[in-house]
C-alpha atoms as a PDB file:
ATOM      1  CA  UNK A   1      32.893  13.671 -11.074  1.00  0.00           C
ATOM      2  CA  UNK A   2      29.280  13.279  -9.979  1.00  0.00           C
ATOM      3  CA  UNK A   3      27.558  15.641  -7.363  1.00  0.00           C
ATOM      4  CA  UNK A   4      25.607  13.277  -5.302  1.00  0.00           C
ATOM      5  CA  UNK A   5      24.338  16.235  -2.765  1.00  0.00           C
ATOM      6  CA  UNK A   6      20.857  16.609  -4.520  1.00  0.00           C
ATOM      7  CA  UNK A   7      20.483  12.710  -2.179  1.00  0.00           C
ATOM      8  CA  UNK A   8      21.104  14.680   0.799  1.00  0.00           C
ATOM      9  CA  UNK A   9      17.698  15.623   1.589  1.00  0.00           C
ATOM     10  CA  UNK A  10      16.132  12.475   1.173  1.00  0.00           C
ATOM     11  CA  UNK A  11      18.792  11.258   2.738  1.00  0.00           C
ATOM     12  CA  UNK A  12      17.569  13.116   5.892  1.00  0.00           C
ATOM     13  CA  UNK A  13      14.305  12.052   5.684  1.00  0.00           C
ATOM     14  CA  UNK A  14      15.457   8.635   5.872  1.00  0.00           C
ATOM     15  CA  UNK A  15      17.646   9.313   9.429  1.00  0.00           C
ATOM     16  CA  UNK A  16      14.684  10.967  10.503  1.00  0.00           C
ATOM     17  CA  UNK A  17      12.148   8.485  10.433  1.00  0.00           C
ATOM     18  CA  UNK A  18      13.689   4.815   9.183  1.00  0.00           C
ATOM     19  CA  UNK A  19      11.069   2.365  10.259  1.00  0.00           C
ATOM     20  CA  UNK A  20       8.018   4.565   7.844  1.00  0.00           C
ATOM     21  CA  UNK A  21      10.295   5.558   4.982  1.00  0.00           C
ATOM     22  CA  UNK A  22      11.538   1.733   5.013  1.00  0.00           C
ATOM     23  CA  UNK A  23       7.700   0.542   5.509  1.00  0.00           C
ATOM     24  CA  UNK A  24       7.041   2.788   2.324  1.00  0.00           C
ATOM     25  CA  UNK A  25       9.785   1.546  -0.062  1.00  0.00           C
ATOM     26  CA  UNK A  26       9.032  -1.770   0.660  1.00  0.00           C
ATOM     27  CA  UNK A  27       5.382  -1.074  -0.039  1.00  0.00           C
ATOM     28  CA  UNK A  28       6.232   0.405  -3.046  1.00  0.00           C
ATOM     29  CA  UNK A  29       7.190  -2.772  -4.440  1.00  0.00           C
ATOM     30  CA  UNK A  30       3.886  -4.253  -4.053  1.00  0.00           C
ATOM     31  CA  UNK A  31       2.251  -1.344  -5.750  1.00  0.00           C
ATOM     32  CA  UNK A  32       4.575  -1.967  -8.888  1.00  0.00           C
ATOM     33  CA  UNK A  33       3.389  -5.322  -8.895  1.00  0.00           C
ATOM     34  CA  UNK A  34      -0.355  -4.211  -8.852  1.00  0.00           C
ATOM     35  CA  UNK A  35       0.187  -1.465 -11.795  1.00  0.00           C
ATOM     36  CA  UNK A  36       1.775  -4.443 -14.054  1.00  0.00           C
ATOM     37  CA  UNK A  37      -1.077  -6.177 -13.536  1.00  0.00           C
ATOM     38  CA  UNK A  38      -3.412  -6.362 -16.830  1.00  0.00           C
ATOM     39  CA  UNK A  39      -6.193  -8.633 -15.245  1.00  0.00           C
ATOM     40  CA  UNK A  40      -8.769  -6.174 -13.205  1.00  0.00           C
ATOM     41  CA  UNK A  41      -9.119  -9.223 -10.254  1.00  0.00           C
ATOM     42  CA  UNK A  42      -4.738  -9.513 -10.210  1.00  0.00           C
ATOM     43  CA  UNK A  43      -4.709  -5.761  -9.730  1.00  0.00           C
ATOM     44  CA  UNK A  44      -7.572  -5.330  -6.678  1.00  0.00           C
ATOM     45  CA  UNK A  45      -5.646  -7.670  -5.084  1.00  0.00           C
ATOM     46  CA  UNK A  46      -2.625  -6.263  -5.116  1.00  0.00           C
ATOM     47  CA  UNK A  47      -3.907  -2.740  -5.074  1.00  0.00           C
ATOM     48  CA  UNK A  48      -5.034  -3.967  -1.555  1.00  0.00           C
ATOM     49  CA  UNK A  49      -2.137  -5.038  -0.327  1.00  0.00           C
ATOM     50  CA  UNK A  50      -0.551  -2.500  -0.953  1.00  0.00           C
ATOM     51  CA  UNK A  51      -2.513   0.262   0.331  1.00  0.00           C
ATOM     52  CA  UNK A  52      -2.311  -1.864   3.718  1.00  0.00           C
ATOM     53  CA  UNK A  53       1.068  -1.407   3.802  1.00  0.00           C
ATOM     54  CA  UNK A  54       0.994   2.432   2.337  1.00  0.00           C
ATOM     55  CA  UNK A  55      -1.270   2.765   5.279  1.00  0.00           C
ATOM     56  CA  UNK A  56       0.588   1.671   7.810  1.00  0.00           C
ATOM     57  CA  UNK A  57       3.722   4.149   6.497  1.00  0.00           C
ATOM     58  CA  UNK A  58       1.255   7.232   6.760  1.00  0.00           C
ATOM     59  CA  UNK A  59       0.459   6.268  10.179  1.00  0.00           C
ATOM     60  CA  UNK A  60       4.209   5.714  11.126  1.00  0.00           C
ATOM     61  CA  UNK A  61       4.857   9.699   9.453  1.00  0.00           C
ATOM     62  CA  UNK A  62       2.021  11.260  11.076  1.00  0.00           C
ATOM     63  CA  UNK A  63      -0.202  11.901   8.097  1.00  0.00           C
ATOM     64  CA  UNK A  64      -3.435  10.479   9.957  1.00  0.00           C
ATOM     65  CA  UNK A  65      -5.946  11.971   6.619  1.00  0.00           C
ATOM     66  CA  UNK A  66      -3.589  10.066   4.312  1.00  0.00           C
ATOM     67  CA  UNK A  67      -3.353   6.893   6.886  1.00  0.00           C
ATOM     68  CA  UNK A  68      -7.567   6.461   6.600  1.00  0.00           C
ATOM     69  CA  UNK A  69      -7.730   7.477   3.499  1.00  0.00           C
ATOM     70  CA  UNK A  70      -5.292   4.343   2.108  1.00  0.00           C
ATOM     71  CA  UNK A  71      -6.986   2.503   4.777  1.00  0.00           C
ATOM     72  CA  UNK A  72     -10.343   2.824   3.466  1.00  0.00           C
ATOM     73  CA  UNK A  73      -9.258   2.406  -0.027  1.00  0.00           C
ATOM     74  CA  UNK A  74      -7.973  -1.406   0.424  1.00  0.00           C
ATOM     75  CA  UNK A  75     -11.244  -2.354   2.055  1.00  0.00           C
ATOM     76  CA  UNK A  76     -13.157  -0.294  -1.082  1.00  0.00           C
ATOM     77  CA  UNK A  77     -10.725  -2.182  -3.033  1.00  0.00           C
ATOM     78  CA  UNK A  78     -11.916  -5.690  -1.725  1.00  0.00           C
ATOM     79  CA  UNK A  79     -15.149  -4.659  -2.133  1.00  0.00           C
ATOM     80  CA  UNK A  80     -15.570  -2.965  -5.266  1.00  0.00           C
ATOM     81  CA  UNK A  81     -13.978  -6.693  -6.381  1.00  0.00           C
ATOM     82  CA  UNK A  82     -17.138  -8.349  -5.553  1.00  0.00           C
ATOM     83  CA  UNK A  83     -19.593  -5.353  -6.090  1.00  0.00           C
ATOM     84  CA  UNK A  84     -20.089  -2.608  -8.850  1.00  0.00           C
ATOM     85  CA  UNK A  85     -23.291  -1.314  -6.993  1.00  0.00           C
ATOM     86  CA  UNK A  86     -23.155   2.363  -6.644  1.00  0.00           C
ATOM     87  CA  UNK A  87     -24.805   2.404  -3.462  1.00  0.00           C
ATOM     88  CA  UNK A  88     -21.672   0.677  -1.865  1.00  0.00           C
ATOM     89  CA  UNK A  89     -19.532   3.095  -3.970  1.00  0.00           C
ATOM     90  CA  UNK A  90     -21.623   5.801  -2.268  1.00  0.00           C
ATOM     91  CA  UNK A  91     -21.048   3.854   1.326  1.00  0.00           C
ATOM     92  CA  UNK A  92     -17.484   4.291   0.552  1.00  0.00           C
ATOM     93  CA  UNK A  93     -17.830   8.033  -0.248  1.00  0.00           C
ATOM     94  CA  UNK A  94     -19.601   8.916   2.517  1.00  0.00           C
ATOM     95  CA  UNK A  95     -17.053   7.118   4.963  1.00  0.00           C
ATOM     96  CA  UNK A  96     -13.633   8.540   3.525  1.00  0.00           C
ATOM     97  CA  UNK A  97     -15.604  12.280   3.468  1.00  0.00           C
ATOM     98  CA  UNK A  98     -17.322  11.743   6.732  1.00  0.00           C
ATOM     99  CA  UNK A  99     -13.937  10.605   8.590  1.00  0.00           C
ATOM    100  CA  UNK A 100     -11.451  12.869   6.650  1.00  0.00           C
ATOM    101  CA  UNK A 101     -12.700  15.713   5.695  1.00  0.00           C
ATOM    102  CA  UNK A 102     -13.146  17.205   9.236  1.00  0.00           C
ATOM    103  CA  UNK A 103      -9.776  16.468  10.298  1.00  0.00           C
ATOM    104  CA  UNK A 104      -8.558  18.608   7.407  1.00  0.00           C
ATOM    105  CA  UNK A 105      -6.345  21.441   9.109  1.00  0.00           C
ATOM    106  CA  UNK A 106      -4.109  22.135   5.892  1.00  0.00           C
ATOM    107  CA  UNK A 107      -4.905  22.061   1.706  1.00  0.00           C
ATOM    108  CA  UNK A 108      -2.467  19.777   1.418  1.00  0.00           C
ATOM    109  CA  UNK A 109      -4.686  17.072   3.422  1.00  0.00           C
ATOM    110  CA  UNK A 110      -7.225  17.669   0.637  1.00  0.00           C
ATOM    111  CA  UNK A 111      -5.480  15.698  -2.247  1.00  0.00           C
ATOM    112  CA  UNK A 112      -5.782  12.121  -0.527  1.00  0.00           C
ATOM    113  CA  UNK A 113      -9.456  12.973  -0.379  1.00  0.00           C
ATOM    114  CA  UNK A 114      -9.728  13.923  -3.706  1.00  0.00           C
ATOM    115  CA  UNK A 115      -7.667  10.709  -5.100  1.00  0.00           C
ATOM    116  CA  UNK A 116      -9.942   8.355  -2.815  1.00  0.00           C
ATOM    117  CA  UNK A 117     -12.701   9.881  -4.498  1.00  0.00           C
ATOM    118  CA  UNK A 118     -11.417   9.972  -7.754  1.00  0.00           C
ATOM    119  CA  UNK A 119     -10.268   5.720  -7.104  1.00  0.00           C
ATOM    120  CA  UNK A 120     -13.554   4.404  -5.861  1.00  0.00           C
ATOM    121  CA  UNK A 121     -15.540   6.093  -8.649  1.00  0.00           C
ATOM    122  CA  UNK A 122     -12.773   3.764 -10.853  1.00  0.00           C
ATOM    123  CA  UNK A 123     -12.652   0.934  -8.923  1.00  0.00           C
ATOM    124  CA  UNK A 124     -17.077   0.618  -8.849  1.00  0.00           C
ATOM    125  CA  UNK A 125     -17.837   2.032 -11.938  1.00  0.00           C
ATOM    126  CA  UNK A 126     -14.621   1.529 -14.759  1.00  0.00           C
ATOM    127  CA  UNK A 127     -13.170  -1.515 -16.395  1.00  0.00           C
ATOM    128  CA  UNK A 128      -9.731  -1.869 -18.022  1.00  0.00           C
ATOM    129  CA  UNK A 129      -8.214   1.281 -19.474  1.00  0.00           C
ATOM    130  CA  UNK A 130     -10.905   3.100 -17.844  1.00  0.00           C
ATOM    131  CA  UNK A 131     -10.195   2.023 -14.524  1.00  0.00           C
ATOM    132  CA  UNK A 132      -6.501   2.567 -14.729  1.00  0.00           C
ATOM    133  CA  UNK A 133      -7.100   6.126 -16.088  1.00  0.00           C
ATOM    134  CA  UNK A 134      -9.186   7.004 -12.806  1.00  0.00           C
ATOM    135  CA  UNK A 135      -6.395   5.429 -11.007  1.00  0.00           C
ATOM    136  CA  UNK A 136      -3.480   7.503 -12.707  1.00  0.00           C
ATOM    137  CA  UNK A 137      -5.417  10.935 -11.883  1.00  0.00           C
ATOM    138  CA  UNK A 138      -6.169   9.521  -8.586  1.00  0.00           C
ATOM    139  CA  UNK A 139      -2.325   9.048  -8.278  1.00  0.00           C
ATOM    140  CA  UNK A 140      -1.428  12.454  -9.636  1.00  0.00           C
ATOM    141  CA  UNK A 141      -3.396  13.902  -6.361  1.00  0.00           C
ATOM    142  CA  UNK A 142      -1.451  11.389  -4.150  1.00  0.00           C
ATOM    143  CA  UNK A 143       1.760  12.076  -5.729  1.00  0.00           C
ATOM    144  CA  UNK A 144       1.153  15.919  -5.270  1.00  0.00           C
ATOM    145  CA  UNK A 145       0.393  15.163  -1.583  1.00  0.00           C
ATOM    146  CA  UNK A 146       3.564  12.913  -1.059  1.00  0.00           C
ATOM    147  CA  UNK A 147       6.290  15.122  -2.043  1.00  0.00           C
ATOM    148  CA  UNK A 148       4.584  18.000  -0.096  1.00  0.00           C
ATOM    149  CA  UNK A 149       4.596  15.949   3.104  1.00  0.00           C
ATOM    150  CA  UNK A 150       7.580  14.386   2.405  1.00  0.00           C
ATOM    151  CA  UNK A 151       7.126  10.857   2.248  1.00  0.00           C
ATOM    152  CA  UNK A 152      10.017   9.862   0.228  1.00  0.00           C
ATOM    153  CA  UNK A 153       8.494   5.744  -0.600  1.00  0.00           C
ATOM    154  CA  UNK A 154       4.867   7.520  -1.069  1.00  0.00           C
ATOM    155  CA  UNK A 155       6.506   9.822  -3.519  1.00  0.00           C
ATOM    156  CA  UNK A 156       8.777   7.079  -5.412  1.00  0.00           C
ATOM    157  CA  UNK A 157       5.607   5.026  -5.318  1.00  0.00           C
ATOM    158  CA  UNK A 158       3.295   7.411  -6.784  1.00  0.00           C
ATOM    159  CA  UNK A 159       5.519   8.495  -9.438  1.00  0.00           C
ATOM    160  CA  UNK A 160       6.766   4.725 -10.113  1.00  0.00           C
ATOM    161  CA  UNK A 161       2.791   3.863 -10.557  1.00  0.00           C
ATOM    162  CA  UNK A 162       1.720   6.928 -13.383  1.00  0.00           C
ATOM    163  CA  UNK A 163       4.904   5.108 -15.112  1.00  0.00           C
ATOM    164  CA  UNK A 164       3.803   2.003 -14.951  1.00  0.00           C
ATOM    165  CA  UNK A 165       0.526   2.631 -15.051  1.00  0.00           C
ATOM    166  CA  UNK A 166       0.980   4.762 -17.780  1.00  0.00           C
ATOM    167  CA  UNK A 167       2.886   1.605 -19.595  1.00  0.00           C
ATOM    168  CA  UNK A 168      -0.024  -0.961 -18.911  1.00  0.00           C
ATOM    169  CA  UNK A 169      -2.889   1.070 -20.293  1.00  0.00           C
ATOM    170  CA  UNK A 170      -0.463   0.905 -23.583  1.00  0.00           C
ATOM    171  CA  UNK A 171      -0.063  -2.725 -23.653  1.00  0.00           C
ATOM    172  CA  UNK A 172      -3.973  -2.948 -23.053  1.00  0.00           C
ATOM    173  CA  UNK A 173      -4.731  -0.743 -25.767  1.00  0.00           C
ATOM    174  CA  UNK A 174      -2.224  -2.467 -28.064  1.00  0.00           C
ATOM    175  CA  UNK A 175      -2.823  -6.003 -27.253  1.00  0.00           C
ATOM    176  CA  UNK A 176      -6.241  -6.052 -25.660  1.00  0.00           C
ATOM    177  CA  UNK A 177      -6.649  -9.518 -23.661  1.00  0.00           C
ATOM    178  CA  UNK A 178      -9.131 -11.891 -25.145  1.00  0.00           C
ATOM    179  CA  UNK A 179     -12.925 -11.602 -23.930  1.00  0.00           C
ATOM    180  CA  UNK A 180     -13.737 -14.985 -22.498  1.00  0.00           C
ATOM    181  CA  UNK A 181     -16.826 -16.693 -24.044  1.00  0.00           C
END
């Protein structure tokens, strides 16, 4: 006979706040989609989209430092899509430290800071495996922060991305997509 109390916790979570925890498993989906992605221009867009929706979860749980932090990142991700220069990178920077970093009340609000660094130094400056490296320590700080605060989609999410994530940089490296002339 399986013990299915280890569910009872997240289970919990769930009754406690439905409408974000819903909100994040359904934005979790649209992540997944973005990590498969092996075209840089596929995965912005779906990054985006998904950090919209990631966004709006955060707000809905309370986690206002996370909430601008994915916030910010889908309109760094729009832009670092049409942009590489460092001086918008820097914009970015400035804005996710200058609006975050003094609501900070607890460590654990540091590690969305410190992933939104670490993902708009990937997303302006890194290409292919490069990029999706940044992205998977970026998502190591976000995963950290999601199972601390409880975010049961943020922390399915996060760990579902450094999977696949983890699984696309292999199938770039192994099959590299052809340079167009």
């Amino acid at each position: 006979m399986v013990d299915n109390n280890w569910l009872a916790p997240v289970w919990t979570l769930f009754q406690q706040q439905p409408l974000a925890q819903g909100i994040g498993l359904a934005a979790m989906l649209v992540g997944i989609s973005a990590f498969r992605q092996r075209d840089d221009g596929r995965f912005r867009l779906r990054l985006c989209l998904y950090q919209g929706a990631i966004a709006f979860h955060f707000l809905l749980m309370g986690a206002s430092t996370a909430a601008l932090s994915a916030g910010l990142s889908c309109v760094r991700t729009v832009a670092s899509g049409h942009t590489r220069s460092p001086w918008v990178m820097a914009f970015f920077l400035l804005l996710v430290w200058g609006l975050g970093i003094p609501g900070i009340n607890s460590p654990v609000q540091w590690l969305p800071i410190i992933g939104t660094t670490i993902g708009t130094w990937g997303l302006f400056r890194a290409k292919g495996i490069v990029l999706r490296l940044s992205m998977l320590a970026g998502g190591l700080c976000w995963t950290s922060h999601n199972i601390l605060i409880g975010s049961i989609g943020g922390s399915l999410i996060e760990l579902s991305f450094l999977f696949v994530n983890c699984h696309t940089m292999y199938r770039m490296w192994r099959q590299p997509l052809p340079n167009p002339s």
